[in-house]
N, C-alpha and C. Protein backbone atom coordinates (compact mmCIF):
# COMPACT_ATOMS: atom_id res chain seq x y z
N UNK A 1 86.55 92.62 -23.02
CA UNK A 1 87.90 92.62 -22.50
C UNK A 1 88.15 91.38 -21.64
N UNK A 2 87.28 91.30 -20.69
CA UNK A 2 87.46 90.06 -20.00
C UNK A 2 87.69 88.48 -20.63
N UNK A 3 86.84 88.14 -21.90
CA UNK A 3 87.28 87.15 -22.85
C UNK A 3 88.62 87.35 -23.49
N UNK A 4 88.77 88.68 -23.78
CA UNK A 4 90.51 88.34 -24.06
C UNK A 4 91.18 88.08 -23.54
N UNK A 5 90.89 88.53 -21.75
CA UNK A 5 92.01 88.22 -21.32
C UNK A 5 91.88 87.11 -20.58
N UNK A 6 90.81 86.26 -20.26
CA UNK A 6 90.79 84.67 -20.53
C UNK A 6 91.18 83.51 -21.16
N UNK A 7 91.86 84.03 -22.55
CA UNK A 7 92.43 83.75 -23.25
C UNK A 7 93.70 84.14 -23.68
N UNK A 8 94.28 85.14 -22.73
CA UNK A 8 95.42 85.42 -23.02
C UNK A 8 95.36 86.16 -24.49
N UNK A 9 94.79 86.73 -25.18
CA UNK A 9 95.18 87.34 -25.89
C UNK A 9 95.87 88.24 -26.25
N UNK A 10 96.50 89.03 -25.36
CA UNK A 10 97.19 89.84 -25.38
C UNK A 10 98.96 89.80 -25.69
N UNK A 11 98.90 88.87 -25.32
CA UNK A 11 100.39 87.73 -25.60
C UNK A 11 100.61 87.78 -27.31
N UNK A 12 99.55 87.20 -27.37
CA UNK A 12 99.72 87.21 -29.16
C UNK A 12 99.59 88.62 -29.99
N UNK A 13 99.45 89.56 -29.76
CA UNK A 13 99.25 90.54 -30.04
C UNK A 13 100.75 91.48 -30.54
N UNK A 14 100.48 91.56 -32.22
CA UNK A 14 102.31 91.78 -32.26
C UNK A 14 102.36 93.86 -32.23
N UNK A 15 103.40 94.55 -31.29
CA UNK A 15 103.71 95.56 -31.09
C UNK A 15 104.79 96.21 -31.10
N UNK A 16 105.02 97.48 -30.89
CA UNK A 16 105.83 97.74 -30.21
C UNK A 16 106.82 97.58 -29.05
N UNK A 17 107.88 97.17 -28.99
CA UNK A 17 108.62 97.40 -27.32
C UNK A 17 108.09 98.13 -26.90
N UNK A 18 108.24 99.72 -26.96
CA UNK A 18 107.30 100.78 -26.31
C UNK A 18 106.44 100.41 -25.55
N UNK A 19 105.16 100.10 -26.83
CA UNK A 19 103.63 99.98 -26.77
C UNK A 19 103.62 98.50 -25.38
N UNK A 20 104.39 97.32 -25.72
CA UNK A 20 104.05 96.50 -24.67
C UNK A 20 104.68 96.90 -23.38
N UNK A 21 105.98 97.15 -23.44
CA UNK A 21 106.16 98.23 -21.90
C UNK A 21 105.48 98.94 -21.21
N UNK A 22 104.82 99.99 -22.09
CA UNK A 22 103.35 100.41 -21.34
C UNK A 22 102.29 99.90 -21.22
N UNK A 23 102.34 98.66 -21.11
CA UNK A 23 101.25 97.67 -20.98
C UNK A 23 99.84 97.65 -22.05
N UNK A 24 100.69 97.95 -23.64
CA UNK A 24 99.63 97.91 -24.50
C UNK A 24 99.18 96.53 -24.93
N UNK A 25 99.91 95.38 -23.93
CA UNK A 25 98.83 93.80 -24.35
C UNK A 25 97.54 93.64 -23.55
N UNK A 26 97.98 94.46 -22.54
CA UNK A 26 96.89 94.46 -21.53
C UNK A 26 95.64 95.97 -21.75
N UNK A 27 96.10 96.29 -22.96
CA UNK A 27 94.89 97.71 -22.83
C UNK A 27 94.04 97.45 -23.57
N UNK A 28 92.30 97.82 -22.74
CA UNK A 28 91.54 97.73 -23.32
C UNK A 28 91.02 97.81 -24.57
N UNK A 29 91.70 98.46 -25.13
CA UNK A 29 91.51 98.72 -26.78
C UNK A 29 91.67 97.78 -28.04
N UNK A 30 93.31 97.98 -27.41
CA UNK A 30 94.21 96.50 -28.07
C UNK A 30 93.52 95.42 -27.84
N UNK A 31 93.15 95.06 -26.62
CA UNK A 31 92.17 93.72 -26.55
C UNK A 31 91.09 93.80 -27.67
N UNK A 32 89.89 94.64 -27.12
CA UNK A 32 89.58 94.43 -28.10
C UNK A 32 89.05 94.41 -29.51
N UNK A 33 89.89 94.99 -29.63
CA UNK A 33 90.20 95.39 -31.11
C UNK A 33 90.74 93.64 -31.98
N UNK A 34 91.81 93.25 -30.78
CA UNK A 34 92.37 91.65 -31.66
C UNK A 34 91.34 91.02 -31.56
N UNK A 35 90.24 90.89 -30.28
CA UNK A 35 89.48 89.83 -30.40
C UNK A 35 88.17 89.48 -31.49
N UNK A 36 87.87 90.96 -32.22
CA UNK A 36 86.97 91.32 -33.53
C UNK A 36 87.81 91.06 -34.11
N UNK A 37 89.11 91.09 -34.60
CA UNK A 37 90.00 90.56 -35.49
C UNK A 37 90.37 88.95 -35.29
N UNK A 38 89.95 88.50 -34.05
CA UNK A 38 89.73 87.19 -34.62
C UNK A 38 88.66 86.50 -34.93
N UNK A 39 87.54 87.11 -34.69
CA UNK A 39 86.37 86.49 -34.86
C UNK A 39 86.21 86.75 -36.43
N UNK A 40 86.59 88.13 -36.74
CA UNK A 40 86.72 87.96 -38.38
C UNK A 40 87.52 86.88 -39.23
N UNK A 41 88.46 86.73 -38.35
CA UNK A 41 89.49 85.82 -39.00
C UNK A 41 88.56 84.20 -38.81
N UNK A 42 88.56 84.01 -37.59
CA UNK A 42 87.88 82.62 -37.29
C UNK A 42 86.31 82.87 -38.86
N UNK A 43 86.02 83.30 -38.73
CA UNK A 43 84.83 83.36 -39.84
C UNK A 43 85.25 83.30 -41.45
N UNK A 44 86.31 84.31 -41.88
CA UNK A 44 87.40 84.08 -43.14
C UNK A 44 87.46 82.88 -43.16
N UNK A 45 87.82 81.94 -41.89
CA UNK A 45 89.23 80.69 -42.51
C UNK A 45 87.61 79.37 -42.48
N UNK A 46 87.29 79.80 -41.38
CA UNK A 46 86.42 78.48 -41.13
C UNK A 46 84.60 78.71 -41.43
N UNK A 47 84.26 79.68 -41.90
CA UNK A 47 82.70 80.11 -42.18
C UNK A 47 81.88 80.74 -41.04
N UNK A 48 80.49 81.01 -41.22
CA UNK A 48 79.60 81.65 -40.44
C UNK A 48 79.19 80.46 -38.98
N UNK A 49 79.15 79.22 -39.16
CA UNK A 49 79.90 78.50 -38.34
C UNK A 49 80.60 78.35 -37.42
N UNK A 50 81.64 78.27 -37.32
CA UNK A 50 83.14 78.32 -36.56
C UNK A 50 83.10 79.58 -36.07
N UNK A 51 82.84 80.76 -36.49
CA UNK A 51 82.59 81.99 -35.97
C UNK A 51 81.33 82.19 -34.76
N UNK A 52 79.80 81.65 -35.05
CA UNK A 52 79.31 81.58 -34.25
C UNK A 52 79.38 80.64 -32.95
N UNK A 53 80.08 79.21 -33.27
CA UNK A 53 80.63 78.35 -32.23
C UNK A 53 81.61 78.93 -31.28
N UNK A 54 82.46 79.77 -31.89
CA UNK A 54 83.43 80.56 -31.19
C UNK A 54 82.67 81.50 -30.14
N UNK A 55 81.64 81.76 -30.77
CA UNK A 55 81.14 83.69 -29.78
C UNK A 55 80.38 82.85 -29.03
N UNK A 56 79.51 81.65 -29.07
CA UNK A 56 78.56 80.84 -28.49
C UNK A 56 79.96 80.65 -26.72
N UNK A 57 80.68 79.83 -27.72
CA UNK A 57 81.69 79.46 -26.50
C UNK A 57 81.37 80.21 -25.32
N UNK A 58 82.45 81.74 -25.85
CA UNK A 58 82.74 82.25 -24.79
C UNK A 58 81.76 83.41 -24.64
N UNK A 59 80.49 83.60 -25.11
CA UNK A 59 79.47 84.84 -24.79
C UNK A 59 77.99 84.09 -24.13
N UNK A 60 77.71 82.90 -24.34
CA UNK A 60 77.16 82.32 -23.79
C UNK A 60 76.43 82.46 -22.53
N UNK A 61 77.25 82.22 -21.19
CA UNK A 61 76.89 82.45 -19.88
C UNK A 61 76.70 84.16 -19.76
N UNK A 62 77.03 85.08 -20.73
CA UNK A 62 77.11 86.57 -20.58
C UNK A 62 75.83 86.53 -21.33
N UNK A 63 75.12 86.06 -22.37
CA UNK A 63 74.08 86.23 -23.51
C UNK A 63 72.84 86.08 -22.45
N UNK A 64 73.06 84.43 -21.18
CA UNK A 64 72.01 83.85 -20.85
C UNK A 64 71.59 85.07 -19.44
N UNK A 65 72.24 85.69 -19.61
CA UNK A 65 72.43 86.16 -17.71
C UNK A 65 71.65 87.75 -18.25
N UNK A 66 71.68 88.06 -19.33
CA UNK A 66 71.31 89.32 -19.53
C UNK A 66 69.84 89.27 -19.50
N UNK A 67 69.66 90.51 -18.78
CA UNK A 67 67.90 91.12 -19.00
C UNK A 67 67.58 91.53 -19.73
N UNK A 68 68.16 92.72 -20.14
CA UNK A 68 68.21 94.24 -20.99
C UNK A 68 69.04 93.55 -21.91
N UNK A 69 68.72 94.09 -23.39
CA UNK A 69 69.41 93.92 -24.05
C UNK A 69 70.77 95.26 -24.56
N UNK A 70 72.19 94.89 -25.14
CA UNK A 70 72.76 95.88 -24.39
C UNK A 70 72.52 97.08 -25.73
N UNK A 71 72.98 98.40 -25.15
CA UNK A 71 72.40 99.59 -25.99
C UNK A 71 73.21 99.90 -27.37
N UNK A 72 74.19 98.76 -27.36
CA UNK A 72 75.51 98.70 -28.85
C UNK A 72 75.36 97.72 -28.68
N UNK A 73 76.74 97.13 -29.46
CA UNK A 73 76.98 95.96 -29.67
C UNK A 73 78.89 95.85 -29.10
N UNK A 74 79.10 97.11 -28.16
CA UNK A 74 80.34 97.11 -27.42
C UNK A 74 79.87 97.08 -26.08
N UNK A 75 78.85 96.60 -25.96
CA UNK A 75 78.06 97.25 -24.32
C UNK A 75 78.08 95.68 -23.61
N UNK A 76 78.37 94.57 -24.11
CA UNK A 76 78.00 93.39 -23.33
C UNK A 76 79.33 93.69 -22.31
């Protein structure tokens, strides 16, 4: 969640009036839910590549800092 919303992702995120009134750019879910939808996408357009340069980017300082490794792969 925190990388999405470093990036503002939530902005881009197309909804409801409703849904963004109740602050569905900012809900955890919606986050991230788009941000696996872009890493799929970044991987579609540009390869296995551009996808790992992307997660390198911004998982990096979170990858190097860890002890434990986490118990999913929603747990970082």
């Amino acid at each position: 969640v925190e990388i999405a919303q470093s990036i503002n992702l939530g902005i881009f995120i197309i909804m409801s009036d409703g849904e963004r009134s109740c602050g569905g750019a900012n809900n955890s879910n919606n986050l991230e839910n788009a941000l696996e939808a872009l890493i799929g996408a970044i991987y579609l357009d540009g390869g296995l590549k551009a996808a790992k340069d992307f997660i390198f980017l911004f998982w990096k300082d979170s990858a190097t800092h860890m002890k434990v490794p986490p118990q999913d792969a929603k747990t970082i």
